[in-house]
Protein backbone atom coordinates (compact mmCIF):
# COMPACT_ATOMS: atom_id res chain seq x y z
CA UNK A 1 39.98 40.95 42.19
CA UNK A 2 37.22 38.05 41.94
CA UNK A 3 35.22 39.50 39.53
CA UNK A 4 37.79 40.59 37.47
CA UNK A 5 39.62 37.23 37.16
CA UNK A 6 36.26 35.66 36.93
CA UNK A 7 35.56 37.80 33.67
CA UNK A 8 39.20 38.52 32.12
CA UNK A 9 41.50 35.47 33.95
CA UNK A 10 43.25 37.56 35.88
CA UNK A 11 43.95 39.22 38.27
CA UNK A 12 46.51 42.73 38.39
CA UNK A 13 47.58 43.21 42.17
CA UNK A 14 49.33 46.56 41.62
CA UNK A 15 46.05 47.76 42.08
CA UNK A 16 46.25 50.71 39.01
CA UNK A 17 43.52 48.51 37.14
CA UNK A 18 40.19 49.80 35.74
CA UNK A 19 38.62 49.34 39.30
CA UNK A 20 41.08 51.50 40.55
CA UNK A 21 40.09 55.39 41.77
CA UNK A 22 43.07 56.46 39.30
CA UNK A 23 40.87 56.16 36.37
CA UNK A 24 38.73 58.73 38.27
CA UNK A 25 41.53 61.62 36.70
CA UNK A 26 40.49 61.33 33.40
CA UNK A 27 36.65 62.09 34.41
CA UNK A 28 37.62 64.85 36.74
CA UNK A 29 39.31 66.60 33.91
CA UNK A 30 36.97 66.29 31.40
CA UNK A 31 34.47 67.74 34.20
CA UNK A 32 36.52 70.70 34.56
CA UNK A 33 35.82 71.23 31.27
CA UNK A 34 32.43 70.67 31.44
CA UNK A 35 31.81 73.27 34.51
CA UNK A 36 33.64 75.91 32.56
CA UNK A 37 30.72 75.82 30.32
CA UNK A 38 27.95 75.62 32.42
CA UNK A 39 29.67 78.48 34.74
CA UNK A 40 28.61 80.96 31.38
CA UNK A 41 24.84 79.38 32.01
CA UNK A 42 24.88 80.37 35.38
CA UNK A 43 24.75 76.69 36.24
CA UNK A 44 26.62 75.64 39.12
CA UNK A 45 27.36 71.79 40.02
CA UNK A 46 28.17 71.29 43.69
CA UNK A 47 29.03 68.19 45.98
CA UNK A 48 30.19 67.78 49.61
CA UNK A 49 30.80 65.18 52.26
CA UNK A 50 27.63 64.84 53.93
CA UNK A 51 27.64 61.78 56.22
CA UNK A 52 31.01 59.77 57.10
CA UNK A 53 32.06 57.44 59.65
CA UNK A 54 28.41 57.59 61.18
CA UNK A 55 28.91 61.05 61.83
CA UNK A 56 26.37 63.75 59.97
CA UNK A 57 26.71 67.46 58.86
CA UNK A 58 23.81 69.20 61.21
CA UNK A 59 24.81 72.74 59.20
CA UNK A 60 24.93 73.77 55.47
CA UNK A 61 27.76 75.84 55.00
CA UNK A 62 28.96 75.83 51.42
CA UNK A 63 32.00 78.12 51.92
CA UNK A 64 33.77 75.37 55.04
CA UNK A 65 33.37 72.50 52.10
CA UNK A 66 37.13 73.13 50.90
CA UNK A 67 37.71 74.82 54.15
CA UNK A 68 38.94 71.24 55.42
CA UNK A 69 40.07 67.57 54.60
CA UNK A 70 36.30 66.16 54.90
CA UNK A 71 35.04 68.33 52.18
CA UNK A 72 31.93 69.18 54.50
CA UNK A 73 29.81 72.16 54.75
CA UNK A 74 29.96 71.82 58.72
CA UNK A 75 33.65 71.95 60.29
CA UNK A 76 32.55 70.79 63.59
CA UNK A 77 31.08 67.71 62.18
CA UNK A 78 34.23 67.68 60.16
CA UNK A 79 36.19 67.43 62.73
CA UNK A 80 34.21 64.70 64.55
CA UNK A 81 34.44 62.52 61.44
CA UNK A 82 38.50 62.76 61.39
CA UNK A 83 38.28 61.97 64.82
CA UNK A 84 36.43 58.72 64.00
CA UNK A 85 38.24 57.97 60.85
CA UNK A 86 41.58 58.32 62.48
CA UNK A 87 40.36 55.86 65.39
CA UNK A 88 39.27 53.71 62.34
CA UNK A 89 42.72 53.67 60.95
CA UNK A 90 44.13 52.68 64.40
CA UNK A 91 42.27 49.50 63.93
CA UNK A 92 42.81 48.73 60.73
CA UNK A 93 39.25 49.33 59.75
CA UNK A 94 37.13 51.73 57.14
CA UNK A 95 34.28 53.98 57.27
CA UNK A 96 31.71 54.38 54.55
CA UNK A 97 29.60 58.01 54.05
CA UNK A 98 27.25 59.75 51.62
CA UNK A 99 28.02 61.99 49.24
CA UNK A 100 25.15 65.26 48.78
CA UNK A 101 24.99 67.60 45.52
CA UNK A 102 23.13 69.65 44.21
CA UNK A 103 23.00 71.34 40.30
CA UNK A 104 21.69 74.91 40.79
CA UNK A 105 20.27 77.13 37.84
CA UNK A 106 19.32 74.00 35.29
CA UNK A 107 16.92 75.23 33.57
CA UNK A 108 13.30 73.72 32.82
CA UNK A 109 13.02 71.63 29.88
CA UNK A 110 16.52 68.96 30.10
CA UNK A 111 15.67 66.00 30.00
CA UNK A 112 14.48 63.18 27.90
CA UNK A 113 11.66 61.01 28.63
CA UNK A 114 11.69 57.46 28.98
CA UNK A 115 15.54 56.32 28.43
CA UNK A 116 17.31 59.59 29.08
CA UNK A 117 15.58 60.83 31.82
CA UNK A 118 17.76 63.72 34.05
CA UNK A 119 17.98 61.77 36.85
CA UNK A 120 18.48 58.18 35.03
CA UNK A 121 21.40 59.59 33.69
CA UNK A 122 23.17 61.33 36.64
CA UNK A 123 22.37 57.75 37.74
CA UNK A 124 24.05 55.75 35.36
CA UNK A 125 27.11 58.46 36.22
CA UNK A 126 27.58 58.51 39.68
CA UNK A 127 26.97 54.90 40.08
CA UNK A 128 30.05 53.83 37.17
CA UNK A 129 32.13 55.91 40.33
CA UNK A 130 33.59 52.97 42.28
CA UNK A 131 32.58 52.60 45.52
CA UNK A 132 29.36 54.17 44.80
CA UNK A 133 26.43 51.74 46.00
CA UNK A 134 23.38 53.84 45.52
CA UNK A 135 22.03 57.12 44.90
CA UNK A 136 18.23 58.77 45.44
CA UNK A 137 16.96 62.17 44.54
CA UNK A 138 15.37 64.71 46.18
CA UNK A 139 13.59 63.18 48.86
CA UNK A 140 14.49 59.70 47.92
CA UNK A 141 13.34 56.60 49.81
CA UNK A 142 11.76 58.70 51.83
CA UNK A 143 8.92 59.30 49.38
CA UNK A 144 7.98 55.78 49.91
CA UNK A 145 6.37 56.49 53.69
CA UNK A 146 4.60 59.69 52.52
CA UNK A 147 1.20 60.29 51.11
CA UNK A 148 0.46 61.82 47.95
CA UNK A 149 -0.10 65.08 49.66
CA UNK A 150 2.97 65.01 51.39
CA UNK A 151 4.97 64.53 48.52
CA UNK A 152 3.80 66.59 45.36
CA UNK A 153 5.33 69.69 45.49
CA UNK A 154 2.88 72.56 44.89
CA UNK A 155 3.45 74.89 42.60
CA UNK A 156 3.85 78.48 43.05
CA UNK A 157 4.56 81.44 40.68
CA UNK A 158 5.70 84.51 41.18
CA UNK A 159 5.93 86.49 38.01
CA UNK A 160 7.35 84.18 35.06
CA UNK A 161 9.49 82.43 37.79
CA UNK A 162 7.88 78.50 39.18
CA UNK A 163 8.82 77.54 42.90
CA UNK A 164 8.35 73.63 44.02
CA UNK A 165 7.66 74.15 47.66
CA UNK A 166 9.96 71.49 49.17
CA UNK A 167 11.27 70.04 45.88
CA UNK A 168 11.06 66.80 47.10
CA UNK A 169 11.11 65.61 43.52
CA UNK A 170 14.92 66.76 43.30
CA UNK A 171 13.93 69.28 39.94
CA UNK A 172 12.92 66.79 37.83
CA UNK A 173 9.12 65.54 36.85
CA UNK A 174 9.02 63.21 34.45
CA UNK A 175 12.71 63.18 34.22
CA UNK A 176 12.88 66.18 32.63
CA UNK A 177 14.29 69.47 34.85
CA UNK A 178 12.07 71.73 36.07
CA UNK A 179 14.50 74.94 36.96
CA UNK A 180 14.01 73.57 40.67
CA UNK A 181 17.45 73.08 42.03
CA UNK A 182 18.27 69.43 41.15
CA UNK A 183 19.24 67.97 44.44
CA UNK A 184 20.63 64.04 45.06
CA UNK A 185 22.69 62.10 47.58
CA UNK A 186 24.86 59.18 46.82
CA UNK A 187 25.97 56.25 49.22
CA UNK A 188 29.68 55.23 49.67
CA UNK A 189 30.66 51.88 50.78
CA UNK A 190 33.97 51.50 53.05
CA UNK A 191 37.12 51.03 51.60
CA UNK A 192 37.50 46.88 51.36
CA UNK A 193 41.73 47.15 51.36
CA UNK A 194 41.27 46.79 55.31
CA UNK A 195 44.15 45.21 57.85
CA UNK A 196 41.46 43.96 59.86
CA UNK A 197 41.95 39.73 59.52
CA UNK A 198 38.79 38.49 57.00
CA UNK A 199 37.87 34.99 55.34
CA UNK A 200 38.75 35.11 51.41
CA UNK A 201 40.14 32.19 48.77
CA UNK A 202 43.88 31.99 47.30
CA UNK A 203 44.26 31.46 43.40
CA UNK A 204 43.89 27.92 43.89
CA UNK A 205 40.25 28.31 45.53
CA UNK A 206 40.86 27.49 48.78
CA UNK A 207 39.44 29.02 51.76
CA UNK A 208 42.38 31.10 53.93
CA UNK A 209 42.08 34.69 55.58
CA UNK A 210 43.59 38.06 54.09
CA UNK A 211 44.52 41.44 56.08
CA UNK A 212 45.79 44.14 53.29
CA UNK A 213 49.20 46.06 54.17
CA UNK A 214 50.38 49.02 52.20
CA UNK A 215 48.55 52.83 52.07
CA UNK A 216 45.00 52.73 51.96
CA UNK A 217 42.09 55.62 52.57
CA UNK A 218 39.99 55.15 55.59
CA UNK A 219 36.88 56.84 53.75
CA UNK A 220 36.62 57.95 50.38
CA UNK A 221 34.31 60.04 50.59
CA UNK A 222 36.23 63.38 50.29
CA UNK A 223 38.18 61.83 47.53
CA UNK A 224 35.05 61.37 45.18
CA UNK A 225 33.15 64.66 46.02
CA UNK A 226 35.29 66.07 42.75
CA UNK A 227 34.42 63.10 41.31
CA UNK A 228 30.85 63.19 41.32
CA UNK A 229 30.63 66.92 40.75
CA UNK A 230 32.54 65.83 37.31
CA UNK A 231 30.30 63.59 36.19
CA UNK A 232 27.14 65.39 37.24
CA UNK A 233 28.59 68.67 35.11
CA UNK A 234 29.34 66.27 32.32
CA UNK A 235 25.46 64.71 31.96
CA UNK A 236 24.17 68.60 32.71
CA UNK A 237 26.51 69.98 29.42
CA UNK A 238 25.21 66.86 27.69
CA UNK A 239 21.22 68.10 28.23
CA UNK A 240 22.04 70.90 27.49
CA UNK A 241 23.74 70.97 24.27
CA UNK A 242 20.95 67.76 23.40
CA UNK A 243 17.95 70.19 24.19
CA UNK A 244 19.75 73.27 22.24
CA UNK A 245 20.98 71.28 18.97
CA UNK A 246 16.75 69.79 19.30
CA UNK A 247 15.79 73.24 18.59
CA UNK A 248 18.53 74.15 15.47
């Protein structure tokens, strides 16, 4: 609400604005769109609740992700996360999480350097998502307390086909794909609309407390996973046409 009255002079409390998660449909359908055509590449684009409320998946499971509310490949730390999400609710509060994904079957070559890098565009992507506060690949920040050795990925072959030992790059080098699988994570703050009592200003700038009423999510998180699979397919079929129509 600040920011937007700061920039437009106003302020829309129904709260079906452009900040809203409804303009999140539009994406979501266009991305069904988008997998269709990377499902004839063989290129699947996959996201899941990894981390909410605190509480982290310990198993990879792909088949439990729409197995149950959380969207998590691990139903027992599904469950544990309701459990803390619903005791979260009881006090009015939210719970943030992270978001994993992977792209599997890109292959080498998408990618442009400099501006259009893989990854700097899957960036630009997931981040527009509201409620999305950052985003790493592969190994991600923890690259920076590695050596050299520790984090190149050596490079096997077996035949015509290139492995990337622990692919702590994410499949990308130079942002450009390598046919690694092209793995990222993305954090998710809590939901702000909380009934817990915090300091805020009125229209007239002074200082007063809010608590917000009404139907809110406790955690987002299972609400974006479509979300961010859409817009990861989208940038993928965008590569991939762009590298195709470089070759007419």
């Amino acid at each position: 609400d600040f920011t937007y009255r700061q920039k437009y002079g106003l302020r829309d409390f129904r709260g079906g604005g452009r900040a809203s998660g409804r303009e999140t449909a539009g994406r979501v359908a266009a991305g069904a769109v988008a997998r269709a055509f990377l499902a004839q590449e063989n290129i699947l684009v996959q996201a899941w609740t990894q981390e909410a409320a605190g509480i982290a998946c310990t198993r990879w499971n792909p088949e439990e992700i729409e197995a149950n509310p959380m969207r998590a490949p691990d139903q027992a730390a599904a469950a544990e996360m309701q459990k803390a999400i619903e005791a979260l609710r009881a006090e009015g509060n939210s719970a943030g999480g992270i978001i994993g994904a992977r792209i599997s079957g890109v292959p080498a070559g998408l990618g442009e350097p400099v501006f259009d890098k893989f990854e700097a565009l899957l960036g630009q992507a997931v981040l527009s998502i509201g409620a999305v506060k950052g985003i790493e690949f592969g190994a991600g920040f923890a690259c920076a307390r590695m050596t050299g050795a520790e984090c190149n990925d050596p490079i096997r072959v077996s035949g015509s086909t290139f492995s990337f030992g622990e692919n702590h790059a994410g499949g990308t080098l130079g942002g450009i794909s390598t046919g690694a699988e092209i793995r990222f994570r993305a954090a998710v703050k809590p939901v702000p609309s909380i009934r817990t009592v915090q300091k805020t200003v009125n229209l007239r700038g002074e200082e007063t407390e809010i608590s917000t009423a009404g139907r809110h999510d406790v955690c987002l998180c299972p609400r974006i996973v479509p979300v961010v699979e859409a817009m990861a397919a989208l940038v993928t079929a965008d590569l991939l046409l762009r590298n195709r129509a470089a070759r007419i």
